[in-house]
PDB file of N, CA and C in Angstrom:
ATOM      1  N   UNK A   1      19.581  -2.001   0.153  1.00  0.00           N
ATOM      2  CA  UNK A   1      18.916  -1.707  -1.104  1.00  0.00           C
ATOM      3  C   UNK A   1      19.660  -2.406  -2.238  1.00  0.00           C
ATOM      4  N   UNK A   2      18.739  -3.199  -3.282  1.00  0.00           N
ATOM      5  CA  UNK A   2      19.231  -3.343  -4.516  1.00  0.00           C
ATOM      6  C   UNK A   2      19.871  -2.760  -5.053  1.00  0.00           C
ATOM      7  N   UNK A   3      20.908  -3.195  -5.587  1.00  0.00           N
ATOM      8  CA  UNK A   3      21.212  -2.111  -7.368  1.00  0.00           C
ATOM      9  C   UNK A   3      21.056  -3.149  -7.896  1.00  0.00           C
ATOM     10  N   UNK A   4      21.198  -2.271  -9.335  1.00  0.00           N
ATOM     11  CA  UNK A   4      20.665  -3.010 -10.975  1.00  0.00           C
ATOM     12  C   UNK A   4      22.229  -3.648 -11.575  1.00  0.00           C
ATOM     13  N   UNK A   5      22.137  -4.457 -12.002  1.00  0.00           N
ATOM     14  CA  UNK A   5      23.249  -4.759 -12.742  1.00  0.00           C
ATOM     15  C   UNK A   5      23.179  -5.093 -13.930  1.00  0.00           C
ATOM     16  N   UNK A   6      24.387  -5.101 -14.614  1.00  0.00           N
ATOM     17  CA  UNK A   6      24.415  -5.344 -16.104  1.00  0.00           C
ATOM     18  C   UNK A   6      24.970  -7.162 -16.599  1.00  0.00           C
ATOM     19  N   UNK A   7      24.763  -7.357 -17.451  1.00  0.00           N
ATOM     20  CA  UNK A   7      24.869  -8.799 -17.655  1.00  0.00           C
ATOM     21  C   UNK A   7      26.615  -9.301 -17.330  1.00  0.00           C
ATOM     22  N   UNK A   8      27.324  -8.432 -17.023  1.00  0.00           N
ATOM     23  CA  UNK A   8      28.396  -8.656 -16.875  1.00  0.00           C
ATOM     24  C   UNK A   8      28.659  -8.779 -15.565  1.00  0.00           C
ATOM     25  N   UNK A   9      27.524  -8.256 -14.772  1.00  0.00           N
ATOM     26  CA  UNK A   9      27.724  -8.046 -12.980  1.00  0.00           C
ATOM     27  C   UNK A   9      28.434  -6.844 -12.382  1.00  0.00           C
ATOM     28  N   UNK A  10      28.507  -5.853 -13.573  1.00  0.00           N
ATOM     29  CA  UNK A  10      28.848  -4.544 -12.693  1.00  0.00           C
ATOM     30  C   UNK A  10      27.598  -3.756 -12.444  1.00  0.00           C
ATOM     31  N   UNK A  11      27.968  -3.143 -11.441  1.00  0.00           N
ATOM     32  CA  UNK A  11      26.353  -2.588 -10.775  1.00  0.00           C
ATOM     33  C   UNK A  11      26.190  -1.167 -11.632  1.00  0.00           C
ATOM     34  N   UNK A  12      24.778  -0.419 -12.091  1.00  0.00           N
ATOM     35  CA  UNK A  12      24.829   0.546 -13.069  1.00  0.00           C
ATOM     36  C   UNK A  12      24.289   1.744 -12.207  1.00  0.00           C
ATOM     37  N   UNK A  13      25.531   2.538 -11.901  1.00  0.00           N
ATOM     38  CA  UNK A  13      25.008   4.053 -10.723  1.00  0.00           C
ATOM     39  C   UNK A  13      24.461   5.022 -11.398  1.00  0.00           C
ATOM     40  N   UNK A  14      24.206   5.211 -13.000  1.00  0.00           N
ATOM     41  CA  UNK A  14      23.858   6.204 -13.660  1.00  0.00           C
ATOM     42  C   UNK A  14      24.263   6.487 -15.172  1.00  0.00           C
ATOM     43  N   UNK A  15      24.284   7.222 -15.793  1.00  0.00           N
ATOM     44  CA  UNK A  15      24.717   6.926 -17.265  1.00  0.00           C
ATOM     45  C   UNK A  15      25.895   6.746 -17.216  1.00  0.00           C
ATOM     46  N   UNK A  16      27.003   7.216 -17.098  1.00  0.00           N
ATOM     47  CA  UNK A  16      28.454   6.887 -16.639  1.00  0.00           C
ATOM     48  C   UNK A  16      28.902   5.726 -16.676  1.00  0.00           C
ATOM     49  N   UNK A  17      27.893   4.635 -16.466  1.00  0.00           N
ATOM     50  CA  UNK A  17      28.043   3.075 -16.096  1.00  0.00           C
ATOM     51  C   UNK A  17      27.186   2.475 -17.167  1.00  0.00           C
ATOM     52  N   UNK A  18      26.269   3.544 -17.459  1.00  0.00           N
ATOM     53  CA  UNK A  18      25.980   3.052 -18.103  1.00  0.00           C
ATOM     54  C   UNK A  18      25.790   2.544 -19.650  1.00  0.00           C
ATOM     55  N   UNK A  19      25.504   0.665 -20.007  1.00  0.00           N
ATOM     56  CA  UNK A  19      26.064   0.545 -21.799  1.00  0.00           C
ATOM     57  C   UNK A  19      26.073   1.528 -22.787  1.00  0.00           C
ATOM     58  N   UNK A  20      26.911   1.970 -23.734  1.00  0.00           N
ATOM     59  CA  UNK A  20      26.558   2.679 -24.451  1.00  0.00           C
ATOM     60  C   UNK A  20      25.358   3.169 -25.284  1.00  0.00           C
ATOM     61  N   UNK A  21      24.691   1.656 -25.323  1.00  0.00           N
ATOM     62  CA  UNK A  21      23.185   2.175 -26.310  1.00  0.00           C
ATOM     63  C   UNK A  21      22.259   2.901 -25.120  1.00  0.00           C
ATOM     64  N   UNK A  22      22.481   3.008 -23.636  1.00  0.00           N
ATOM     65  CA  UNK A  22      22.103   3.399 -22.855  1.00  0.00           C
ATOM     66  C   UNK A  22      22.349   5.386 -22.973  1.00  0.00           C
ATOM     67  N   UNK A  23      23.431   4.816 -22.873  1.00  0.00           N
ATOM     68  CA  UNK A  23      24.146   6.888 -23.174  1.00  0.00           C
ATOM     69  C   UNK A  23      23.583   7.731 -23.974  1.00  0.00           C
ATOM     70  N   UNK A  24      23.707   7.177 -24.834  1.00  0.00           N
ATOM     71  CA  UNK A  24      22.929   7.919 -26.534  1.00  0.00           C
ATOM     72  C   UNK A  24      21.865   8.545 -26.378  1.00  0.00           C
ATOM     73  N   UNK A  25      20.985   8.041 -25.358  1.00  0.00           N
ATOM     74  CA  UNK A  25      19.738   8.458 -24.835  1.00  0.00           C
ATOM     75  C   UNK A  25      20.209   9.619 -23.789  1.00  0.00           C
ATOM     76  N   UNK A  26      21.148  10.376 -23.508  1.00  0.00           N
ATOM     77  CA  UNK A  26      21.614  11.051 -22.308  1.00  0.00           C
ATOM     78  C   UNK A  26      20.510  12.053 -22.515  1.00  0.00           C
ATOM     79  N   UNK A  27      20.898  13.342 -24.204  1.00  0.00           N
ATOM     80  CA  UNK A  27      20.447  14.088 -24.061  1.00  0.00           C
ATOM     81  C   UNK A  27      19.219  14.587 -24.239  1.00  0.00           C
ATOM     82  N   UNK A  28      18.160  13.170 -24.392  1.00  0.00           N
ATOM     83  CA  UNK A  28      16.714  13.512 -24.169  1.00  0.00           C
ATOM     84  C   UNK A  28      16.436  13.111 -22.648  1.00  0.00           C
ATOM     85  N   UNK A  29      16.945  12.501 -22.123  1.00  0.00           N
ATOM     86  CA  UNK A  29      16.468  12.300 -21.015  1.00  0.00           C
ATOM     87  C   UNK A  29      16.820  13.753 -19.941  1.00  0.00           C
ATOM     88  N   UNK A  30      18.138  13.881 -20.017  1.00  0.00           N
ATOM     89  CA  UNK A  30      18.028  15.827 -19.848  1.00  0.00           C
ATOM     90  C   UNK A  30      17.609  16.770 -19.621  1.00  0.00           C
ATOM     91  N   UNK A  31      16.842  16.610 -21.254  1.00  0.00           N
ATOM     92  CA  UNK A  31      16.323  17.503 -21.936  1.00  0.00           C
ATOM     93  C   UNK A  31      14.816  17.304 -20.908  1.00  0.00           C
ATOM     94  N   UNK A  32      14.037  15.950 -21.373  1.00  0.00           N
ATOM     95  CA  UNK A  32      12.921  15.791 -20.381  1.00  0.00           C
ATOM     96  C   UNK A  32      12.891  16.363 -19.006  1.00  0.00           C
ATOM     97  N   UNK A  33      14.189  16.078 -18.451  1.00  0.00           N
ATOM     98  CA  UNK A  33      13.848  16.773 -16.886  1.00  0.00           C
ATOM     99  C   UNK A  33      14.439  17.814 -16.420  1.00  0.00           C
ATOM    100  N   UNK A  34      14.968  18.847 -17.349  1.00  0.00           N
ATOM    101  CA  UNK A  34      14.550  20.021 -17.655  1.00  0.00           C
ATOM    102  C   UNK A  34      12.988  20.785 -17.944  1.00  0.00           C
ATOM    103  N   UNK A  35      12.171  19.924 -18.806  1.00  0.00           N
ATOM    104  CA  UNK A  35      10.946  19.988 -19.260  1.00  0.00           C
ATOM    105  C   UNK A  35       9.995  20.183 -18.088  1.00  0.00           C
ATOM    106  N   UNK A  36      10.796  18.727 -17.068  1.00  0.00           N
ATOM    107  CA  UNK A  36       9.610  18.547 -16.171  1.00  0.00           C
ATOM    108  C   UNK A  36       9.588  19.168 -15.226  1.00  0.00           C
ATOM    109  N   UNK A  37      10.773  19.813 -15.185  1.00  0.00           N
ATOM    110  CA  UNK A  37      11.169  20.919 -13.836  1.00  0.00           C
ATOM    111  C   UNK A  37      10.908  22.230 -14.198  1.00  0.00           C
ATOM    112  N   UNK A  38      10.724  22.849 -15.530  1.00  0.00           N
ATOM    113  CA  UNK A  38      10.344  23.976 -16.026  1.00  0.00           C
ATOM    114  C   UNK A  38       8.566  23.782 -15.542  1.00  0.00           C
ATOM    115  N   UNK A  39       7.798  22.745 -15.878  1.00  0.00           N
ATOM    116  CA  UNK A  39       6.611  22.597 -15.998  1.00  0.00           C
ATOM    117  C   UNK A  39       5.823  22.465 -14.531  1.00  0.00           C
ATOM    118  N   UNK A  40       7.536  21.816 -13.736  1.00  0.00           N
ATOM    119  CA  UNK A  40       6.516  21.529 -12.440  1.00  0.00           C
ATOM    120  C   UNK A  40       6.833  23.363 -11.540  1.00  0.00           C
ATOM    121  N   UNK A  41       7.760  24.163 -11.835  1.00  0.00           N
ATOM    122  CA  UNK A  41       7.855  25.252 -11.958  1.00  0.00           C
ATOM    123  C   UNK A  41       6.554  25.842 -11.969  1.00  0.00           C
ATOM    124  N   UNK A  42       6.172  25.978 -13.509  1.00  0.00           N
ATOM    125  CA  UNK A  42       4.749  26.964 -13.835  1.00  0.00           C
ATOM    126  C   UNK A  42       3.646  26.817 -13.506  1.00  0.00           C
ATOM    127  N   UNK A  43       3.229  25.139 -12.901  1.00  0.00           N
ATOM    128  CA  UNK A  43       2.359  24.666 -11.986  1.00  0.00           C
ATOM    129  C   UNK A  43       2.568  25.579 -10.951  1.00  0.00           C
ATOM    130  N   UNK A  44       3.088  25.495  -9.837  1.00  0.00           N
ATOM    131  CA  UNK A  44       3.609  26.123  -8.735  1.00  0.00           C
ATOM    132  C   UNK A  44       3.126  27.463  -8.641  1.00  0.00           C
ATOM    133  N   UNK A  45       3.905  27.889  -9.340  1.00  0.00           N
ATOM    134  CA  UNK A  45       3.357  29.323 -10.080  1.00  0.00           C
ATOM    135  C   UNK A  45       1.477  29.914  -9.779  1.00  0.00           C
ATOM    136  N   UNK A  46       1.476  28.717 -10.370  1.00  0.00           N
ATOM    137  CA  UNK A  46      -0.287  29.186 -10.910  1.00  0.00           C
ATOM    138  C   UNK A  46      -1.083  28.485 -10.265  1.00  0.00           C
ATOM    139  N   UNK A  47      -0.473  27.561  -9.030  1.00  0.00           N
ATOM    140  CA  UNK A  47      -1.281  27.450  -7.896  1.00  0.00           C
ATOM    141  C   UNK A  47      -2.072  28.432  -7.233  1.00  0.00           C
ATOM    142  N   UNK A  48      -2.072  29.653  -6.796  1.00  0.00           N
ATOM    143  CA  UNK A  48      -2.711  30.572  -5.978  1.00  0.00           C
ATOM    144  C   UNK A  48      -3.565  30.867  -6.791  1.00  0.00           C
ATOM    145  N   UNK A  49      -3.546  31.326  -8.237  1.00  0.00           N
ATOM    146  CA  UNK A  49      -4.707  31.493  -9.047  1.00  0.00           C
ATOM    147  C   UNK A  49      -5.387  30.351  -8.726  1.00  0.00           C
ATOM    148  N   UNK A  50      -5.184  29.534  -9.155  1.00  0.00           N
ATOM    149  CA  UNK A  50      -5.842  28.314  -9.242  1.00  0.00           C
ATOM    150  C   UNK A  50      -6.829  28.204  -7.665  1.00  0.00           C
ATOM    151  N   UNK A  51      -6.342  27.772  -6.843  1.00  0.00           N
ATOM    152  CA  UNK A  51      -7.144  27.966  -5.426  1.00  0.00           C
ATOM    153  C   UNK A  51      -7.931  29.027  -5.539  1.00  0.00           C
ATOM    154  N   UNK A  52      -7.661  30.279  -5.711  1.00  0.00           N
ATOM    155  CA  UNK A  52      -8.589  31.333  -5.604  1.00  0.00           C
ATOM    156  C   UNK A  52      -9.673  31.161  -6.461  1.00  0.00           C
ATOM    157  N   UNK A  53      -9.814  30.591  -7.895  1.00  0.00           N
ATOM    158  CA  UNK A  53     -10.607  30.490  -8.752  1.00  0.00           C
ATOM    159  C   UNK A  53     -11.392  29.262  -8.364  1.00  0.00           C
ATOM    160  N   UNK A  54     -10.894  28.238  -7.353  1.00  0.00           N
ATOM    161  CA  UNK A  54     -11.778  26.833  -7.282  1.00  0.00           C
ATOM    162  C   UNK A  54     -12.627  27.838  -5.839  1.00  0.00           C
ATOM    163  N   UNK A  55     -11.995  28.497  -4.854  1.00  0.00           N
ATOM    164  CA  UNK A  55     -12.774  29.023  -3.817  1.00  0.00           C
ATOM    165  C   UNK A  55     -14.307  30.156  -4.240  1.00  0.00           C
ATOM    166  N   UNK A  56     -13.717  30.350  -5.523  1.00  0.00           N
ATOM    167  CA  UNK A  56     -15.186  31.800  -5.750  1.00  0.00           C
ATOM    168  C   UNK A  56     -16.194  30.787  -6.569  1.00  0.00           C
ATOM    169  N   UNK A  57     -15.587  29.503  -6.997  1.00  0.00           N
ATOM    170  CA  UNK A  57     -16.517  28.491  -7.696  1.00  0.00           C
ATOM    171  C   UNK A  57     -17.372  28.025  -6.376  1.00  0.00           C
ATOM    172  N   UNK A  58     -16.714  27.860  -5.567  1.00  0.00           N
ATOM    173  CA  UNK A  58     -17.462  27.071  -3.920  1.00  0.00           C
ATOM    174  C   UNK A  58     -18.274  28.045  -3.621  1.00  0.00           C
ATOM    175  N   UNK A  59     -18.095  29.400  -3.463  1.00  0.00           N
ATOM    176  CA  UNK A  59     -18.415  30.313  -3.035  1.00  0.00           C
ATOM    177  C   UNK A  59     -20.063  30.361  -3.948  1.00  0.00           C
ATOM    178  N   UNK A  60     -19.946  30.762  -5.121  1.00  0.00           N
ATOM    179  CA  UNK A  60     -21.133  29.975  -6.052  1.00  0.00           C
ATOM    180  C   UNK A  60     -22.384  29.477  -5.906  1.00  0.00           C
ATOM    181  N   UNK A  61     -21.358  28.106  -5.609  1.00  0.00           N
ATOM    182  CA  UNK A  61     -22.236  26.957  -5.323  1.00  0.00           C
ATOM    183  C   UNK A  61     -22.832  27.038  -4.251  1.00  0.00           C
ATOM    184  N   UNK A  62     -22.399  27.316  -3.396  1.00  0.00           N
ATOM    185  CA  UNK A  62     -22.752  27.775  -1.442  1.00  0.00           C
ATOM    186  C   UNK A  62     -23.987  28.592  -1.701  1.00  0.00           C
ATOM    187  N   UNK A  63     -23.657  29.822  -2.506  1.00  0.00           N
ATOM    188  CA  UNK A  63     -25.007  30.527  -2.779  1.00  0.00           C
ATOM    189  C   UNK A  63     -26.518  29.996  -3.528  1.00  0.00           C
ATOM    190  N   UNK A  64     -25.418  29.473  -4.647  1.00  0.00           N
ATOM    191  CA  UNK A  64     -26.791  28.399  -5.371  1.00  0.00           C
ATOM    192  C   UNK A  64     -27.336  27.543  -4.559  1.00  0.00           C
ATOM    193  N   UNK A  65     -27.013  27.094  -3.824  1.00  0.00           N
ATOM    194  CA  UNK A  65     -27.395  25.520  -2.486  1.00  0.00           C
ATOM    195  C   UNK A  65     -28.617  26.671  -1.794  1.00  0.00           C
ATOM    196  N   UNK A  66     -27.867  27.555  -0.995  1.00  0.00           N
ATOM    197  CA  UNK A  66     -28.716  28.502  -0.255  1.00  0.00           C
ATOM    198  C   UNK A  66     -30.396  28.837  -0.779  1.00  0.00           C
ATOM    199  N   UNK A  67     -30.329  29.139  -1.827  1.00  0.00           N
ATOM    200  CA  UNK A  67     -31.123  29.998  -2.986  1.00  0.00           C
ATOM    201  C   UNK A  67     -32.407  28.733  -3.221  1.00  0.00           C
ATOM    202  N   UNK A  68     -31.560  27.250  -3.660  1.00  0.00           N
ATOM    203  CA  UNK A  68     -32.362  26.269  -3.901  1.00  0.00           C
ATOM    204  C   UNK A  68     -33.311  25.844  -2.844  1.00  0.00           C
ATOM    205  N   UNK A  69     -32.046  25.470  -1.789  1.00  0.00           N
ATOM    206  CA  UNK A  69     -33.114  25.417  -0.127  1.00  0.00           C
ATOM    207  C   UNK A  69     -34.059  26.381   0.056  1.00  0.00           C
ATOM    208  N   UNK A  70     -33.912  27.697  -0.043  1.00  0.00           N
ATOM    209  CA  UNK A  70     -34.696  28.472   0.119  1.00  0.00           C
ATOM    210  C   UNK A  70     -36.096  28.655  -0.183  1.00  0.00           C
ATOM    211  N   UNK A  71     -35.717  27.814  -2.027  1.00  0.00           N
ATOM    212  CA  UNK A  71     -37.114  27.722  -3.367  1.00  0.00           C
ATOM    213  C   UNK A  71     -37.950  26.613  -2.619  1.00  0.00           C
ATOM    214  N   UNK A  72     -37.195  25.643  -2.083  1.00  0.00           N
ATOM    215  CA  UNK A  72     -37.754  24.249  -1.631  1.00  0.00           C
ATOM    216  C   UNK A  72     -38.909  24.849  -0.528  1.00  0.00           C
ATOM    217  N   UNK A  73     -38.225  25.396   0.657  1.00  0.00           N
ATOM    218  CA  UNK A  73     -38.414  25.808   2.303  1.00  0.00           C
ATOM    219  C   UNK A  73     -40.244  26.471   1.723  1.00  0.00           C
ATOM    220  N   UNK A  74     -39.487  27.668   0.573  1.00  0.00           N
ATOM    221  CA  UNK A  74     -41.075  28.499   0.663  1.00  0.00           C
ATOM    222  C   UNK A  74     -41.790  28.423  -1.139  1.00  0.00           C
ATOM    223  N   UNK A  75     -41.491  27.583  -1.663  1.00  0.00           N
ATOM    224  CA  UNK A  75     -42.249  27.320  -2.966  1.00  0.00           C
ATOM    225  C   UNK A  75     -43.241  28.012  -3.256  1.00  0.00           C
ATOM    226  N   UNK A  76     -44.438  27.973  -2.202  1.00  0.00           N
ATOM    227  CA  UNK A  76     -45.979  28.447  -2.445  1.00  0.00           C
ATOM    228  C   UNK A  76     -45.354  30.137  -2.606  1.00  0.00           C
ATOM    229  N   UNK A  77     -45.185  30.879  -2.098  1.00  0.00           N
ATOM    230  CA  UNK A  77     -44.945  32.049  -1.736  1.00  0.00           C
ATOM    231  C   UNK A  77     -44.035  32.353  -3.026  1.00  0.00           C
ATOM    232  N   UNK A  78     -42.736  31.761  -3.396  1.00  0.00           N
ATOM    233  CA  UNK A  78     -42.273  32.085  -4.829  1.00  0.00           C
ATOM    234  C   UNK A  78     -42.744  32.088  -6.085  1.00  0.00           C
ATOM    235  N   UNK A  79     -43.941  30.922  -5.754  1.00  0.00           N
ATOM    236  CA  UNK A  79     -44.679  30.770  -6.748  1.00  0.00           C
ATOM    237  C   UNK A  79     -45.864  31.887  -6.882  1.00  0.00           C
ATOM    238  N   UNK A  80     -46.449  32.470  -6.378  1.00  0.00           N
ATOM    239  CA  UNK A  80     -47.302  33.392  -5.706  1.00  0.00           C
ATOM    240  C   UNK A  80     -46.650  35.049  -6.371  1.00  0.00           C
ATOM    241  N   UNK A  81     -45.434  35.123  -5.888  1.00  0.00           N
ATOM    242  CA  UNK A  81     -44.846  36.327  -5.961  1.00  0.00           C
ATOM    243  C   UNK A  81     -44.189  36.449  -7.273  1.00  0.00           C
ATOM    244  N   UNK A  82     -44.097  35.624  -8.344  1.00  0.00           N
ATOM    245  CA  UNK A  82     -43.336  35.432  -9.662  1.00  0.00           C
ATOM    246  C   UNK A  82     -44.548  35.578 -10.568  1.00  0.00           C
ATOM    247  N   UNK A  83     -46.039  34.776 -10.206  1.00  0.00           N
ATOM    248  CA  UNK A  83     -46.975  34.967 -11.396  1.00  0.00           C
ATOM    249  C   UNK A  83     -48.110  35.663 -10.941  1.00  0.00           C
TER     250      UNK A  83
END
């Protein structure tokens, strides 16, 4: 595997190595993956809601599909029994 190097030819393993205008940036970058690990956290979290709420949407639709085929299958007769 590659490493990255710096114009001087030392290889850069992480901020430690890395140029100073590089460093300065430490504590947002941090800060970001803190952010992204809090966030990929509350995702996680709210997965099972989430599935359960896309399954009663299917569930729904399954019925609506049913209901439509049904209107299609006997039309005359719905039509008949509604007016």
């Amino acid at each position: 595997m590659k490493s990255a190097f710096t114009l001087s030819g030392r290889p850069i393993a992480g901020f430690r190595d890395a140029p100073p205008e590089f460093r300065e940036h430490r504590p947002d970058v941090r800060k970001a993956a803190t952010d992204l690990r809090e966030r990929t956290t509350e995702i996680r979290e709210e997965m099972p809601e989430a599935r359960e709420a896309v399954a009663e949407v299917r569930e729904s639709v399954a019925e609506l599909r049913n209901k439509a085929t049904e209107a299609q299958i006997h039309p005359a007769s719905d039509y008949n029994n509604h007016h």
